[in-house]
Protein backbone atom coordinates (compact mmCIF):
# COMPACT_ATOMS: atom_id res chain seq x y z
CA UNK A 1 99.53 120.88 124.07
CA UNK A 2 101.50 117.93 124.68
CA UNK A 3 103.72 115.93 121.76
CA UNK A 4 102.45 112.76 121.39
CA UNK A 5 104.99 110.01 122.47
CA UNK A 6 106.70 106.72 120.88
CA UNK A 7 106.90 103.26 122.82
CA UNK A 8 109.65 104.72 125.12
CA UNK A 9 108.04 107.87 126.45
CA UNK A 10 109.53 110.18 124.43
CA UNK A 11 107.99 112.72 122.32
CA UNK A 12 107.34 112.37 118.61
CA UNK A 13 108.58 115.56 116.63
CA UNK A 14 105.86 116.24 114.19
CA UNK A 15 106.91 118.96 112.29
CA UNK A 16 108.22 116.86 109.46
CA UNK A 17 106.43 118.57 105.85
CA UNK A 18 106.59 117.07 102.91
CA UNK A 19 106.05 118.92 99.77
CA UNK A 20 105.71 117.21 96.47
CA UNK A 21 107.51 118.86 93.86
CA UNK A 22 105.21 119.15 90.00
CA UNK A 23 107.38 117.43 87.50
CA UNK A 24 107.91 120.06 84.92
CA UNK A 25 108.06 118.23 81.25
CA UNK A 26 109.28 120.43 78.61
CA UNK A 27 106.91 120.88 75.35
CA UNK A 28 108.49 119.83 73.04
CA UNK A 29 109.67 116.32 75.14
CA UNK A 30 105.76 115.99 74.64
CA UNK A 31 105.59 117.35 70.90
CA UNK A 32 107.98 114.60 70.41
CA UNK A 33 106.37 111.85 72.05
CA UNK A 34 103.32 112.59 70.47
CA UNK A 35 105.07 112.87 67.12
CA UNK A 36 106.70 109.25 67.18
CA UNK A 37 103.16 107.97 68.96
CA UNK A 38 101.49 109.05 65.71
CA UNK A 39 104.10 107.57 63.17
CA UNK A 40 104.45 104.35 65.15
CA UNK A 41 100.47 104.27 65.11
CA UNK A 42 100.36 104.72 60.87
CA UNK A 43 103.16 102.72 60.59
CA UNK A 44 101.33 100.09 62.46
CA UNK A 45 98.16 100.46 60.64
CA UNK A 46 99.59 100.86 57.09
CA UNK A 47 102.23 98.13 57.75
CA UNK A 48 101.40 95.99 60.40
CA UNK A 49 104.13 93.04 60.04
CA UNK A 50 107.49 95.01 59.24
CA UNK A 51 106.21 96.98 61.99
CA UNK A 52 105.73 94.56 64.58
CA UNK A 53 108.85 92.56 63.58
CA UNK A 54 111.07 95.67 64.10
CA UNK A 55 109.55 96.74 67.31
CA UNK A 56 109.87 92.82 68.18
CA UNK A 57 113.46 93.32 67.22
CA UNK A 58 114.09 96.42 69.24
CA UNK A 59 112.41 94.49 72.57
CA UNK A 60 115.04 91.52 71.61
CA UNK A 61 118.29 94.08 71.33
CA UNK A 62 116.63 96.00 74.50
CA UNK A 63 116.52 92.46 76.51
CA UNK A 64 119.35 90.91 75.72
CA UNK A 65 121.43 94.45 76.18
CA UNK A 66 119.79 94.36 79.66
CA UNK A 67 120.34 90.24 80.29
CA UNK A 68 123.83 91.14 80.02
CA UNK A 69 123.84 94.31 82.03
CA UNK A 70 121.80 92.62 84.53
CA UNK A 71 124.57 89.89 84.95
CA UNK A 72 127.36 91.90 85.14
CA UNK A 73 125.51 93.70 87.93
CA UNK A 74 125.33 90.54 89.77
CA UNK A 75 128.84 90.17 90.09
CA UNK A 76 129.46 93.77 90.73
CA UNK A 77 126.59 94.53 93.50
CA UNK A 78 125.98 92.80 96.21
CA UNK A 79 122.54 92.37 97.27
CA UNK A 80 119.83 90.49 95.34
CA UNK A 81 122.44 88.49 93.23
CA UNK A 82 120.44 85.50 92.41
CA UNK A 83 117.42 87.09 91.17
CA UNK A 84 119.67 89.94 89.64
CA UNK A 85 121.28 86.85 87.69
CA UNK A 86 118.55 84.65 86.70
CA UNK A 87 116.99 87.73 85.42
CA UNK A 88 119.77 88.67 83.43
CA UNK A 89 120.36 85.32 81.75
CA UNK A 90 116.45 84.88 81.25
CA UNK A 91 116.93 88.40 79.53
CA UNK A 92 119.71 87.27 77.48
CA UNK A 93 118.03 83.97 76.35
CA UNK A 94 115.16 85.73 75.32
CA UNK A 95 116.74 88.41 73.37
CA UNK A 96 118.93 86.26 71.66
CA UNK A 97 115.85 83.96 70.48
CA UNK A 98 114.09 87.03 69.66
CA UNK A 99 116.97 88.09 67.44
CA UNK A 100 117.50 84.76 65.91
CA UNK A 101 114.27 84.28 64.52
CA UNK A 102 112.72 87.77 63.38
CA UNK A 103 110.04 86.10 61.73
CA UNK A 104 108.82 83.86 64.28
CA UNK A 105 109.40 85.88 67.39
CA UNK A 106 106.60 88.79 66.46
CA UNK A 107 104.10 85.59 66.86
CA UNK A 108 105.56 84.33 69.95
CA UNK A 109 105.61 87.41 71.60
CA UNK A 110 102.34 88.85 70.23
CA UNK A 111 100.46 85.48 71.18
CA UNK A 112 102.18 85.73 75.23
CA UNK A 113 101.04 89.23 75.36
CA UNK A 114 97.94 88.03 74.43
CA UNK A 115 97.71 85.39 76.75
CA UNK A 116 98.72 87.71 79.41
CA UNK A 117 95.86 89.88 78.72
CA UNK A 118 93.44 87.15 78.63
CA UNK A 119 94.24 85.88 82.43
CA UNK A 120 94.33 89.52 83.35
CA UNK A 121 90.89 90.11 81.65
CA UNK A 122 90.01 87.06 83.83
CA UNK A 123 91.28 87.92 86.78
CA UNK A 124 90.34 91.21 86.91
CA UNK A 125 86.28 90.19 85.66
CA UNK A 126 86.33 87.86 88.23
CA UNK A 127 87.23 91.03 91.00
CA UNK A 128 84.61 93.55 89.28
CA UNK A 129 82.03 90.44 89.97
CA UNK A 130 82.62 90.14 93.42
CA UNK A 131 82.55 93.53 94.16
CA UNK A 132 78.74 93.46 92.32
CA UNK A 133 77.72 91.04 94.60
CA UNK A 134 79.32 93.00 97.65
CA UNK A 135 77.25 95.76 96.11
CA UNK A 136 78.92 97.88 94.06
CA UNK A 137 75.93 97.76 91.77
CA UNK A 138 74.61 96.12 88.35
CA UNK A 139 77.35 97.65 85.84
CA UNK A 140 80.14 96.72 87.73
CA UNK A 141 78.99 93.19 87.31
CA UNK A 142 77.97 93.38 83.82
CA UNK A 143 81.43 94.59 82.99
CA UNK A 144 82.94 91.92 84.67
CA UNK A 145 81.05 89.47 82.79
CA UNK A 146 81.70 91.44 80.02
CA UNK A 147 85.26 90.95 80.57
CA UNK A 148 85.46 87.78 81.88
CA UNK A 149 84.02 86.43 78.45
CA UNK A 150 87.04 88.66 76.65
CA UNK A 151 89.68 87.15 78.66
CA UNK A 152 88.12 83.60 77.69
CA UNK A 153 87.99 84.75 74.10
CA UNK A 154 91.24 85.98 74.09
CA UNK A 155 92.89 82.56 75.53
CA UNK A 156 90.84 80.20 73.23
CA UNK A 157 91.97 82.09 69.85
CA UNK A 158 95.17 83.87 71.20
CA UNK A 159 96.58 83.59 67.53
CA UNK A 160 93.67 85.58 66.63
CA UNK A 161 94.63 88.35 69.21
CA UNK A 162 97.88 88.45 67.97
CA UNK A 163 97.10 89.32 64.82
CA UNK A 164 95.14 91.70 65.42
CA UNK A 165 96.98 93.28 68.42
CA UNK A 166 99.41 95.51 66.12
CA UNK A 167 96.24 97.14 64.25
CA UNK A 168 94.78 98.40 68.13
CA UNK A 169 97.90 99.16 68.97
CA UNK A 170 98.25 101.64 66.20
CA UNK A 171 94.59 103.10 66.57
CA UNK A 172 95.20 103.96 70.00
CA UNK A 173 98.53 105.36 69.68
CA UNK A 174 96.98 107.11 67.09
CA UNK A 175 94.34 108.61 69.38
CA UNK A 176 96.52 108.73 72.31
């Protein structure tokens, strides 16, 4: 049997195998995820704004720790140094705003979140209907519609969404 060959003539070795390797996660790394999941999730339920405003604050110490990391990788690496600095500094303003106003910033953030998931609720309503009318059946579109009018919801009362975001987010880490 003869090796198949490249552009030039010569033969392709095949015998390359690749073998995926099963991530082995220790028990108790998922005890303990499961664990905080379930006290972030009361925590969330019982007390929804101290909650959000710390895990707000935590995202703001997170970014702007990673703004500045971000920049000082600029000038360290090369490679990717513009994007690697407007990044950082985009990091760094928004952790520092974040920071600044602890009151205000669970709002902001909650209501962009939102917003996001609205034009992704759109966008992806809008795919699940055209794949109905390719035929991919009747549910598929009535989700989409379904979804589509969530997405709209969500954008016209995003303030809504946001204050109810931190109550789903602590039923389904909850469940989860």
């Amino acid at each position: 049997m003869e090796q198949p060959a490249d552009i030039t003539g010569q033969s392709i070795e095949s015998d390359y195998n690749i073998e995926y390797e099963i991530l082995q996660v220790p028990w108790w790394v998922v005890l303990l995820e499961g664990i905080i999941a379930i006290l972030v999730g009361l925590f969330l339920l019982y007390r929804p704004a101290a909650t959000t405003i710390f895990l707000v604050q935590i995202l703001g110490i997170f970014w702007l720790a990673e703004g500045i990391l971000s920049v000082i990788g600029a000038f360290i690496f090369s490679g990717n140094r513009v994007w690697k600095l407007l990044s950082g500094i985009l990091s760094i303003i928004a952790g520092v705003v974040i920071i600044t106003y602890p009151i205000y910033s669970p709002f902001i953030v909650l209501t962009l979140f939102v917003i996001f998931i609205g034009v992704w609720a759109i966008i992806n309503g809008i795919v699940k209907i055209a794949l109905a009318l390719k035929g991919g059946g009747g549910g598929i579109g009535i989700i989409g519609i379904l979804t589509v009018i969530l997405g709209l919801l969500l954008l016209t009362n995003s303030l809504v969404g946001a204050l109810f975001l931190p109550w789903i987010f602590g039923f389904f880490l909850i469940i989860g």
